[in-house]
C-alpha atoms as a PDB file:
ATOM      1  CA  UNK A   1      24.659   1.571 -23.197  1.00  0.00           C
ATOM      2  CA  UNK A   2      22.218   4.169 -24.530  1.00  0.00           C
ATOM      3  CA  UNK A   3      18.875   4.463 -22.695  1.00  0.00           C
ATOM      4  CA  UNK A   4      16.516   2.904 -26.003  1.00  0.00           C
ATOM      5  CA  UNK A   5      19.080   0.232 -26.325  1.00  0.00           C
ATOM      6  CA  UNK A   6      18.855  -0.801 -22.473  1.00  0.00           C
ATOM      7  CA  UNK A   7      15.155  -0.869 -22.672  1.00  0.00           C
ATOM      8  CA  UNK A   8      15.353  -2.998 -25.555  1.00  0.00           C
ATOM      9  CA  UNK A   9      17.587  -5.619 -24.317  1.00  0.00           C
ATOM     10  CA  UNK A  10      15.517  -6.013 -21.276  1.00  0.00           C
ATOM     11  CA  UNK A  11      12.849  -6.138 -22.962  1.00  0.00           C
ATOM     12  CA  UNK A  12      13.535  -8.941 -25.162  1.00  0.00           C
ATOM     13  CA  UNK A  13      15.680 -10.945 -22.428  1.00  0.00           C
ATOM     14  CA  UNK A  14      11.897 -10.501 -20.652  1.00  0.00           C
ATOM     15  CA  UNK A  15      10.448 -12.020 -23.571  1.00  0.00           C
ATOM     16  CA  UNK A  16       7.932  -9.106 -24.188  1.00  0.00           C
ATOM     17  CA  UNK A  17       6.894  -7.670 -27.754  1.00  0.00           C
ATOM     18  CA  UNK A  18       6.559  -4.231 -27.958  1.00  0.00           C
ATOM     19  CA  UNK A  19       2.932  -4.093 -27.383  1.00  0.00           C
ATOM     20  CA  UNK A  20       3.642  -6.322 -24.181  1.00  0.00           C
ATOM     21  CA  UNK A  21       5.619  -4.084 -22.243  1.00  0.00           C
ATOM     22  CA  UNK A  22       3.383  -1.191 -23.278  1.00  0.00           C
ATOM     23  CA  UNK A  23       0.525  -2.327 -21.588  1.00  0.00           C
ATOM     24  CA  UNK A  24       2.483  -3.008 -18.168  1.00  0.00           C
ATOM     25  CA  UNK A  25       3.791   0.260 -18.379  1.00  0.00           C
ATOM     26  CA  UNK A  26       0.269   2.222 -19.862  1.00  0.00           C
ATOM     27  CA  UNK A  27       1.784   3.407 -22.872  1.00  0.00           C
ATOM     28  CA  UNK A  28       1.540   3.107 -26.301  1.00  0.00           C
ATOM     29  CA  UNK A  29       3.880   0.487 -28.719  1.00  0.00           C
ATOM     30  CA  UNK A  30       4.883   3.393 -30.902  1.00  0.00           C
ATOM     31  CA  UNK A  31       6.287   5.013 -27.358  1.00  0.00           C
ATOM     32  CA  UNK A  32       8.166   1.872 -27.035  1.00  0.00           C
ATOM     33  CA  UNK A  33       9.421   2.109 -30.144  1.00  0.00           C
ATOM     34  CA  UNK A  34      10.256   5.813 -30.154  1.00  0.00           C
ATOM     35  CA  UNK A  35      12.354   5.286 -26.742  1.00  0.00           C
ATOM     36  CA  UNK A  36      13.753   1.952 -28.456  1.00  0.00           C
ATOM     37  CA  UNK A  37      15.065   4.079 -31.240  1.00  0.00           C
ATOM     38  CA  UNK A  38      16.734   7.360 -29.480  1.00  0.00           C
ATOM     39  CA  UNK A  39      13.985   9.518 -30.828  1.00  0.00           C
ATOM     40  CA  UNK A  40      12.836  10.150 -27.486  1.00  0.00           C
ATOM     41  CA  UNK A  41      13.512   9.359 -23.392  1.00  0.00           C
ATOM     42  CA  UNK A  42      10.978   7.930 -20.695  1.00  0.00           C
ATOM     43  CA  UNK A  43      10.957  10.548 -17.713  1.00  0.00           C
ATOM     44  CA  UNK A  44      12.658   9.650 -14.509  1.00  0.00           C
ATOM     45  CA  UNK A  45       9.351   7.948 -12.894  1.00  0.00           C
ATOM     46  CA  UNK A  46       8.543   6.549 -15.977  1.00  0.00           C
ATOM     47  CA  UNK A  47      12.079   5.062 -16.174  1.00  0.00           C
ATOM     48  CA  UNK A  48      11.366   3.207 -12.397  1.00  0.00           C
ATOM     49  CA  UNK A  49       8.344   2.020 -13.249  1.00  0.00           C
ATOM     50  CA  UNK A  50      10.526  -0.016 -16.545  1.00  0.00           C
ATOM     51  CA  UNK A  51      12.592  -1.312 -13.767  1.00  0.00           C
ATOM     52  CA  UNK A  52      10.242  -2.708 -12.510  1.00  0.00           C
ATOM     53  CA  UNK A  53       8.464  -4.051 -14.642  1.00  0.00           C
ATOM     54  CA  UNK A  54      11.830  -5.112 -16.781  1.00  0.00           C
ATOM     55  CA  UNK A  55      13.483  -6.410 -13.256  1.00  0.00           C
ATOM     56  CA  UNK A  56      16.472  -4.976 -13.673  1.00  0.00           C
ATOM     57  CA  UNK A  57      18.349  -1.986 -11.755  1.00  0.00           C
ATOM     58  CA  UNK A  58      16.991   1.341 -12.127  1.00  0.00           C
ATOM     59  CA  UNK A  59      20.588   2.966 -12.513  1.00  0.00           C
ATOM     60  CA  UNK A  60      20.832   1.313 -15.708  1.00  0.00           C
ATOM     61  CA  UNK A  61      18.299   3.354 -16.950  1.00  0.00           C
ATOM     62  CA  UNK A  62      20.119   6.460 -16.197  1.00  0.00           C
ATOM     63  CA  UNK A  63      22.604   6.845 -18.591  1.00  0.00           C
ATOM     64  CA  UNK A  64      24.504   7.202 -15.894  1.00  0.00           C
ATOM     65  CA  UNK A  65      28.506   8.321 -16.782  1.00  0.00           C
ATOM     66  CA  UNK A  66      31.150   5.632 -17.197  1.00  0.00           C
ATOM     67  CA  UNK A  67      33.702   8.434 -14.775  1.00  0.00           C
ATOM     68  CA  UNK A  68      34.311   7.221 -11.486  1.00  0.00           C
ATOM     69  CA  UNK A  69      31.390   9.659  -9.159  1.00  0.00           C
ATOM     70  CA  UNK A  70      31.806  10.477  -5.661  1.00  0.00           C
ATOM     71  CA  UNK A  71      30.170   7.565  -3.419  1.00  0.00           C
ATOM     72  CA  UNK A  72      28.597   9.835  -1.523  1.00  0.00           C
ATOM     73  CA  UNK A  73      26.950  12.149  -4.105  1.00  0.00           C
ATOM     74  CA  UNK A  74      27.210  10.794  -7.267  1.00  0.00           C
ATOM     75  CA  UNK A  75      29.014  13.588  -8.910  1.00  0.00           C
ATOM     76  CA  UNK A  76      31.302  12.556 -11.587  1.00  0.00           C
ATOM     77  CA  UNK A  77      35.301  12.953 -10.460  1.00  0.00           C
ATOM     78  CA  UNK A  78      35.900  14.574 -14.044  1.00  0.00           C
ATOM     79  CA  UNK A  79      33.619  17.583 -13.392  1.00  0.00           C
ATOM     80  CA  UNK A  80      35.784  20.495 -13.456  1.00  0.00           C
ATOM     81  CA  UNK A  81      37.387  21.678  -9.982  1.00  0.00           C
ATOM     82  CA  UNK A  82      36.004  18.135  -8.363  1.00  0.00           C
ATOM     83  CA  UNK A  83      38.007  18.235  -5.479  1.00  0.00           C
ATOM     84  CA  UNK A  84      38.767  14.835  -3.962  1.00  0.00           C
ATOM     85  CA  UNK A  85      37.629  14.147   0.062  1.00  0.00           C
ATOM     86  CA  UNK A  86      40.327  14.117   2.466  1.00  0.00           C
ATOM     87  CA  UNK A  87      40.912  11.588   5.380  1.00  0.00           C
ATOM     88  CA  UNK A  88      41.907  12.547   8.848  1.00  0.00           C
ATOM     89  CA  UNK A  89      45.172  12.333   8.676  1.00  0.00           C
ATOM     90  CA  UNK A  90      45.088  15.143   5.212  1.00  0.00           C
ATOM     91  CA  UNK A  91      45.336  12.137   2.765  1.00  0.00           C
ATOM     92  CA  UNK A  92      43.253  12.588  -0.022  1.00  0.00           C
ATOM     93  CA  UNK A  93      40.546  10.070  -0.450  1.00  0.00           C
ATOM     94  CA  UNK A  94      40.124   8.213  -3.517  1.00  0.00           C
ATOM     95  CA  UNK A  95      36.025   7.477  -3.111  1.00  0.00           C
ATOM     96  CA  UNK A  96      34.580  10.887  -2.103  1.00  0.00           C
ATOM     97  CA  UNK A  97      34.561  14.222  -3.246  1.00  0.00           C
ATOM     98  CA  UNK A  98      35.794  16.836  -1.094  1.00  0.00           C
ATOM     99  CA  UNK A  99      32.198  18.412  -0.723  1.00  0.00           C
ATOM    100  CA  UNK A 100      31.261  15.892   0.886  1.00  0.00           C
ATOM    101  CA  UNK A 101      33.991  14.453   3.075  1.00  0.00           C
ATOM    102  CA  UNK A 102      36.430  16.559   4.618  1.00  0.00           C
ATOM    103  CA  UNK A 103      39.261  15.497   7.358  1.00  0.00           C
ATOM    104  CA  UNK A 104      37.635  12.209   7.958  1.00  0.00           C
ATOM    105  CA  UNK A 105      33.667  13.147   8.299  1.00  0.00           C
ATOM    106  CA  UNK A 106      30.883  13.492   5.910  1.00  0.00           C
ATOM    107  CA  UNK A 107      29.498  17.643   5.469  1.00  0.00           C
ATOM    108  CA  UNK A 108      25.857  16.127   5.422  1.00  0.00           C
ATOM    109  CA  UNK A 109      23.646  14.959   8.427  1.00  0.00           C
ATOM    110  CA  UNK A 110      22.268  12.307   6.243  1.00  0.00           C
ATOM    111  CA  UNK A 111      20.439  11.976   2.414  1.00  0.00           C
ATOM    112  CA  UNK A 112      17.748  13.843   3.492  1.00  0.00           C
ATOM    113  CA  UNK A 113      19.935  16.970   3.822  1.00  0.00           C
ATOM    114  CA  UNK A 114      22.263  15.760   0.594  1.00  0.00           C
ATOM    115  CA  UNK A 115      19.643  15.524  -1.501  1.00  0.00           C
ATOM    116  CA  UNK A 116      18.267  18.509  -1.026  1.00  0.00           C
ATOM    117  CA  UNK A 117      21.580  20.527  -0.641  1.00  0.00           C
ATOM    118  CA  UNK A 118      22.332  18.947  -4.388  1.00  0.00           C
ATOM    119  CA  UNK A 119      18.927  18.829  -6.038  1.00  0.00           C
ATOM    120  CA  UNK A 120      19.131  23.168  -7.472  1.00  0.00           C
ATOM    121  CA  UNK A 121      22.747  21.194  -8.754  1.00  0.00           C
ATOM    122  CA  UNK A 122      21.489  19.024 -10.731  1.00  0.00           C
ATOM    123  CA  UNK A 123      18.857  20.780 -11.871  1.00  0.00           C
ATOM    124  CA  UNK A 124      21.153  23.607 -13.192  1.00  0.00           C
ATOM    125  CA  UNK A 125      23.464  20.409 -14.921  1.00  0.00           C
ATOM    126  CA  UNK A 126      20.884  18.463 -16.739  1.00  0.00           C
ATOM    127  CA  UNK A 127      17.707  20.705 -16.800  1.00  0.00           C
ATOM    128  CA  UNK A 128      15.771  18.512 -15.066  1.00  0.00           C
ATOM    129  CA  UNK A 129      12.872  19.957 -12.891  1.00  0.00           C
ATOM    130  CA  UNK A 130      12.970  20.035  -9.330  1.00  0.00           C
ATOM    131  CA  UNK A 131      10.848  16.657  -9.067  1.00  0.00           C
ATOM    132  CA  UNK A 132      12.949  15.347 -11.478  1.00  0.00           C
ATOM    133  CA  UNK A 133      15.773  15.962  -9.704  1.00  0.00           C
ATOM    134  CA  UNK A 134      14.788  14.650  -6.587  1.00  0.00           C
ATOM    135  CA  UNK A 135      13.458  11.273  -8.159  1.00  0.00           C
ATOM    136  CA  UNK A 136      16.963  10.939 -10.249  1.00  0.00           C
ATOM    137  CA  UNK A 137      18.730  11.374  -6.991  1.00  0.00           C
ATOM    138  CA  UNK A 138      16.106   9.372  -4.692  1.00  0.00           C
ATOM    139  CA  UNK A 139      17.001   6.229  -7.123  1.00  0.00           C
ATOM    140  CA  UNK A 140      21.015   6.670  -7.632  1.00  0.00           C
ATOM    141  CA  UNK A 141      21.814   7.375  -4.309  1.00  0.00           C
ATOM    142  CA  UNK A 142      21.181   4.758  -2.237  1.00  0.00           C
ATOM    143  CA  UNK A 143      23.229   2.546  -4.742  1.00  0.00           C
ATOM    144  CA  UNK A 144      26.569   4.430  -3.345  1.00  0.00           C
ATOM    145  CA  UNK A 145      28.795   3.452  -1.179  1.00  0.00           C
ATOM    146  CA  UNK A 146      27.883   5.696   1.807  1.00  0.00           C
ATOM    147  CA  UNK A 147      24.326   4.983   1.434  1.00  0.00           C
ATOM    148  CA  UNK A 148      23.622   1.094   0.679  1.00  0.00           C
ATOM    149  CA  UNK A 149      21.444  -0.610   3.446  1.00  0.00           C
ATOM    150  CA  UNK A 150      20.136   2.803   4.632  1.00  0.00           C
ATOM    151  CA  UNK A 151      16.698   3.404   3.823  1.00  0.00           C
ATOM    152  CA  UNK A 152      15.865   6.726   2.432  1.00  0.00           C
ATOM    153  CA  UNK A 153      13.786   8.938   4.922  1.00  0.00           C
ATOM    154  CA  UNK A 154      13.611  12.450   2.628  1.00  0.00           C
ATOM    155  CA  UNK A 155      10.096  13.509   2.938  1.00  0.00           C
ATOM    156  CA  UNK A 156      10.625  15.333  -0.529  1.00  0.00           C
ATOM    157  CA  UNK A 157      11.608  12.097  -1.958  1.00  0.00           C
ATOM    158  CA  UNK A 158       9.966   8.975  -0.156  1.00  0.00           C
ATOM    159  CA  UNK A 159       6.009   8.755  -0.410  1.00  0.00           C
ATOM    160  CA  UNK A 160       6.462   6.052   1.776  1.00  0.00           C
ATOM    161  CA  UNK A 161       6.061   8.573   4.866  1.00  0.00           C
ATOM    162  CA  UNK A 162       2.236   9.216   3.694  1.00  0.00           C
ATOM    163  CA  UNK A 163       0.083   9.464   6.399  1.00  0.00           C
ATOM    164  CA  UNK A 164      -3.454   9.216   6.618  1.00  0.00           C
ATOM    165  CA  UNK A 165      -6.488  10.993   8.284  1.00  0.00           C
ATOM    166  CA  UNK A 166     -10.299  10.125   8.385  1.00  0.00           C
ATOM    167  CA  UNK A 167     -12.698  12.852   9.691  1.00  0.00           C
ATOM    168  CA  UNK A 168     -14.878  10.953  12.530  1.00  0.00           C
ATOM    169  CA  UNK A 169     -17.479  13.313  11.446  1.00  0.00           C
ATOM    170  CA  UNK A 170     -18.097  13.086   7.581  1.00  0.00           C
ATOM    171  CA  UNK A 171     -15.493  10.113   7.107  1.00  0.00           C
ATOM    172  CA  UNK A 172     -13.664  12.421   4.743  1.00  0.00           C
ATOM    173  CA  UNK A 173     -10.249  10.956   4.081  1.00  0.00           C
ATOM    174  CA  UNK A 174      -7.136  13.103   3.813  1.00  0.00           C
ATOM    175  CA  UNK A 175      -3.618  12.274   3.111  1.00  0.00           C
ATOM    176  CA  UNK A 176      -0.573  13.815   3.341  1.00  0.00           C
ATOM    177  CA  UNK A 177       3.427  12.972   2.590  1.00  0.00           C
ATOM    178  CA  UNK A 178       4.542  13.396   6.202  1.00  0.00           C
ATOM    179  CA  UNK A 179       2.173  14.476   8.883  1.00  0.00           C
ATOM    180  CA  UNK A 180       0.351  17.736   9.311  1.00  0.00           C
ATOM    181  CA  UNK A 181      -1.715  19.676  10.769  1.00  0.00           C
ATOM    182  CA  UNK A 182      -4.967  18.672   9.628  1.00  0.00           C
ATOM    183  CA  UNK A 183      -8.793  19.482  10.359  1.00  0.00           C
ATOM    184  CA  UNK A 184     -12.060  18.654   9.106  1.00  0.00           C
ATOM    185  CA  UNK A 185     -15.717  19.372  10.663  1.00  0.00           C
ATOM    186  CA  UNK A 186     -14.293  21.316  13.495  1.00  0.00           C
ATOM    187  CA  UNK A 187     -12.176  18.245  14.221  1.00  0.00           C
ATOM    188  CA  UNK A 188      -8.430  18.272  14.582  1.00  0.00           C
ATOM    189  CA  UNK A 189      -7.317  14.925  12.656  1.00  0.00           C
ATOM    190  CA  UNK A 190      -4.715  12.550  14.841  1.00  0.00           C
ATOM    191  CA  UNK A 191      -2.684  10.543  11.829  1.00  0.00           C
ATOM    192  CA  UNK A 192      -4.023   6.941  11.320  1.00  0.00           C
ATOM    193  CA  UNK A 193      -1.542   4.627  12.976  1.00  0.00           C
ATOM    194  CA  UNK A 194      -1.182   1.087  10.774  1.00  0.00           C
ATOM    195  CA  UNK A 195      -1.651  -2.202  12.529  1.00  0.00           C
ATOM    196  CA  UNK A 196      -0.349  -5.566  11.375  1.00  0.00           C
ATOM    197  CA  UNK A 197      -2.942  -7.863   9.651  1.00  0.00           C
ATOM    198  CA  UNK A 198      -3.040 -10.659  12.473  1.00  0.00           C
ATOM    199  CA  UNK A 199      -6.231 -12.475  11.365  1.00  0.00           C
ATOM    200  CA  UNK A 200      -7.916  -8.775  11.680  1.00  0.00           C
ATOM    201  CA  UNK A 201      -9.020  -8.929   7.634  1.00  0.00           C
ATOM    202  CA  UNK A 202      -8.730 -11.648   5.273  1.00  0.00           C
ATOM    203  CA  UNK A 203      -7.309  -9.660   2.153  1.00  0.00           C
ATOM    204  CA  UNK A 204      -6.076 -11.719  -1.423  1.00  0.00           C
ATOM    205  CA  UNK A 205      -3.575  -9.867  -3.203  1.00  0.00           C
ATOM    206  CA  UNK A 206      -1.813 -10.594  -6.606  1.00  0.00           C
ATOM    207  CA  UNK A 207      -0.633  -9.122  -9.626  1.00  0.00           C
ATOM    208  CA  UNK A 208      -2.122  -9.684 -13.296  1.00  0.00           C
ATOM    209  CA  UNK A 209      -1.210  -7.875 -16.778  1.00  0.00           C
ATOM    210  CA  UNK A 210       0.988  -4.889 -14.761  1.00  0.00           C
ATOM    211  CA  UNK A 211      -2.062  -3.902 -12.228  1.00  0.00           C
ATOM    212  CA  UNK A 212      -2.092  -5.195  -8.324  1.00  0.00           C
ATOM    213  CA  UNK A 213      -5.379  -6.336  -7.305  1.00  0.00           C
ATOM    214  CA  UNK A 214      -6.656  -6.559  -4.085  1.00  0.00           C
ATOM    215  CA  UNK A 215      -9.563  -8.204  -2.807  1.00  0.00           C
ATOM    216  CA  UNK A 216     -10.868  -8.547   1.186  1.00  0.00           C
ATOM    217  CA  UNK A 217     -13.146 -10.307   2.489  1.00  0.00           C
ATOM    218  CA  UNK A 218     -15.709  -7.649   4.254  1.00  0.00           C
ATOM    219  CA  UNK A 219     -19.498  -7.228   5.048  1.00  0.00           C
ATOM    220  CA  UNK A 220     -19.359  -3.531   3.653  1.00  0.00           C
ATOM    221  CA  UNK A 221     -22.343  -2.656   5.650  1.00  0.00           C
ATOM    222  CA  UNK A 222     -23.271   0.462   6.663  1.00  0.00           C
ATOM    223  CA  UNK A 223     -21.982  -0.230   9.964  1.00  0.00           C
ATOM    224  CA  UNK A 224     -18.872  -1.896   9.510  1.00  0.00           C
ATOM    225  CA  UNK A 225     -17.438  -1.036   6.108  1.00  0.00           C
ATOM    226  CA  UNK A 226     -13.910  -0.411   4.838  1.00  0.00           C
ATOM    227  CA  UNK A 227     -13.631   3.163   3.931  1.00  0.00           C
ATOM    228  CA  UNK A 228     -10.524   3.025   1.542  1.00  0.00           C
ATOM    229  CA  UNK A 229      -7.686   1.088   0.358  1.00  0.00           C
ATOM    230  CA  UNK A 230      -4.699   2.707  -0.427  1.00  0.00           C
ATOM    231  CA  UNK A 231      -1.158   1.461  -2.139  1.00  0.00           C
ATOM    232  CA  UNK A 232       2.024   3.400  -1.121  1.00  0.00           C
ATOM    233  CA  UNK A 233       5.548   3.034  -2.552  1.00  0.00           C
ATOM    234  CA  UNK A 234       8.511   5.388  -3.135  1.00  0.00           C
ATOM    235  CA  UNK A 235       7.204   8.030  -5.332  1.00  0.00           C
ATOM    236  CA  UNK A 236       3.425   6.887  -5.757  1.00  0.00           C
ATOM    237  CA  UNK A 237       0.457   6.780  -3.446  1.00  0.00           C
ATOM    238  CA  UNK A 238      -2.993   5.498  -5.042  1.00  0.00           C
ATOM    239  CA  UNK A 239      -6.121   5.340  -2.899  1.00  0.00           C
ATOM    240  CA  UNK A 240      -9.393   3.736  -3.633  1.00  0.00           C
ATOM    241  CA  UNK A 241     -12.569   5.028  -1.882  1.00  0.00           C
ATOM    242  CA  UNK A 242     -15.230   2.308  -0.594  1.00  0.00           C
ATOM    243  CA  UNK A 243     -18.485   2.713  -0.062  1.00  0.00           C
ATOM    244  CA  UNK A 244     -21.061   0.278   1.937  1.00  0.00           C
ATOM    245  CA  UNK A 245     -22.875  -2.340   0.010  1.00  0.00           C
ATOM    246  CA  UNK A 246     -19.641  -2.331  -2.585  1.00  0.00           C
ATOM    247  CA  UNK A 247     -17.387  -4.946  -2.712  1.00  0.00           C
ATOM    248  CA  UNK A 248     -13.873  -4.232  -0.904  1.00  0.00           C
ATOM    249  CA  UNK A 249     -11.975  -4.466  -3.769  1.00  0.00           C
ATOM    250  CA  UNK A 250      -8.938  -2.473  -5.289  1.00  0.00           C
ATOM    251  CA  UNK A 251      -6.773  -2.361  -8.643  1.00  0.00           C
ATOM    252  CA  UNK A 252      -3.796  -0.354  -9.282  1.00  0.00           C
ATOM    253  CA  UNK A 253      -0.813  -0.296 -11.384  1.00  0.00           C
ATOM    254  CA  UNK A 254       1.741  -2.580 -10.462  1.00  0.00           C
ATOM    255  CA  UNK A 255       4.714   0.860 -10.017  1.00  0.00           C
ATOM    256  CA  UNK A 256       7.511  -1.165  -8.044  1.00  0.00           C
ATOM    257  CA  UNK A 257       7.401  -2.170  -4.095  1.00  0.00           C
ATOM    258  CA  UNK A 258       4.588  -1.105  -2.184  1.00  0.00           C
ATOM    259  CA  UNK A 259       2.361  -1.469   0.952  1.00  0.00           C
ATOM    260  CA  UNK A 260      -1.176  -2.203   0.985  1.00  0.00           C
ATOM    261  CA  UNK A 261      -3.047  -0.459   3.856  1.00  0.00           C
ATOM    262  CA  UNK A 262      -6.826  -1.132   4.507  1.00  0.00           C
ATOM    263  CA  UNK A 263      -9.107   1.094   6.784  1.00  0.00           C
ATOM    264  CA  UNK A 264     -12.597   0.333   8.499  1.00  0.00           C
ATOM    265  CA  UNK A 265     -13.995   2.203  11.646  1.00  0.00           C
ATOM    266  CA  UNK A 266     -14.349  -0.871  13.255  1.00  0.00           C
ATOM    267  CA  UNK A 267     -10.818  -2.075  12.759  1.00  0.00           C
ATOM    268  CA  UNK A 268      -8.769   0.960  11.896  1.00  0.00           C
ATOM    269  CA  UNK A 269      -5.585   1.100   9.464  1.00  0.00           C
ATOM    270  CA  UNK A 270      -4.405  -2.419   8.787  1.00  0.00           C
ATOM    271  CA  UNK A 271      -1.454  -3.544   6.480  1.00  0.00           C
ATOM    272  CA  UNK A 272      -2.561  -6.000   4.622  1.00  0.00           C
END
């Protein structure tokens, strides 16, 4: 099934009008329309974010190929010179190609190293860009064989490693996908370290026309005041800056899966 004609079904199996699932998704109805029609494609995020919304499986918003693909890799068998894995005993393995599994054992150390051994690959096949290509393979991979269950770690790939500084100084915030070395003031930031919420903030969370708000119940004075609230998922971080005498409260669009995190000087990083 075509890309437009996917979107489509889902969309009316949802129940949503045109105009419905444009504002979950912040786009027009004619953009609906035109990806409803084939006269034009969502982009790979934009494509997740349907998912999502659509609650259905990304991959079948890929227009993925109907060939039998490597389980490993996701390379179509029918590509020319696909070699086929072999097991240890020199038999040839029906369910991975022989880049990646040779005499019994994988070539990678894990998906961090696949995906970005394959990503100037698939970027040469399809003409994607390199983020592209990293977000097409961050959401088709772990639906293979080799790689169900196992969460994805690639820092490339996964915002979900974010980490977060706060100057003790100014209270500048900084964040960064993976840690760093970072400094502000003279200071040499340590990366925030996330507590669970056991009774340390009383936060309400829930989700209205596609956005996620957040509230928390906080003083916000100048001496004990949140400093941000931040949202991180797979390929999306947003952070909202708090100032004393404001009310601790947050709204972002509702882009798949994510963790809340909260952070005072008084009570340090919490997930909410």
């Amino acid at each position: 099934m075509k890309v437009g004609e996917a979107i489509c079904a889902a969309r009316q199996r949802a129940g949503y009008t045109q105009e419905q699932l444009a504002a979950k998704v912040f786009v027009t109805r004619q953009a609906v329309s035109r990806w409803e029609r084939g006269d034009s494609e969502p982009s790979i995020d934009m494509r997740k974010l349907l998912a999502s919304v659509l609650d259905m499986p990304v991959v079948d918003l890929l227009d993925l190929p109907d060939a039998p693909a490597c389980q490993c890799c996701g390379t179509p068998f029918d590509v020319p010179n696909m070699p086929y894995g072999t097991n240890a005993d020199g038999t040839q393995n029906p369910d991975y190609c022989g880049w990646c599994y040779q005499n019994g054992e994988f070539t990678s150390n894990g998906l961090d190293d696949l995906i970005e051994r394959n990503v100037p690959f698939l970027m040469e096949a399809t003409g994607y860009s390199q983020e592209e290509a990293v977000s097409f393979m961050g959401a088709v991979m772990p639906t293979l064989k080799r790689w169900r269950n196992v969460e994805n770690h690639n820092r490339s790939a996964n915002a979900k490693r974010s980490t977060f500084y706060v100057c003790p100084t100014c209270g500048n915030v900084v964040w960064s996908m993976g840690e760093a070395v970072v400094g502000c003031c003279g200071n040499t930031l340590e990366p925030l370290a996330a507590r669970a919420n056991d009774r340390v903030l009383t936060a309400t969370v829930d989700a209205v026309d596609g956005r996620q708000r957040v509230w928390i119940d906080h003083p916000m004075t100048k001496e004990d005041h949140l400093s941000f609230i931040a949202a991180v998922g797979d390929d999306l971080v947003r952070i909202k800056r708090l100032y004393p005498e404001q009310e601790a409260r947050a709204e972002f669009p509702l882009f798949g899966p994510c963790k809340l995190f909260a952070y005072g000087a008084s009570c340090g990083m919490v997930r909410l």
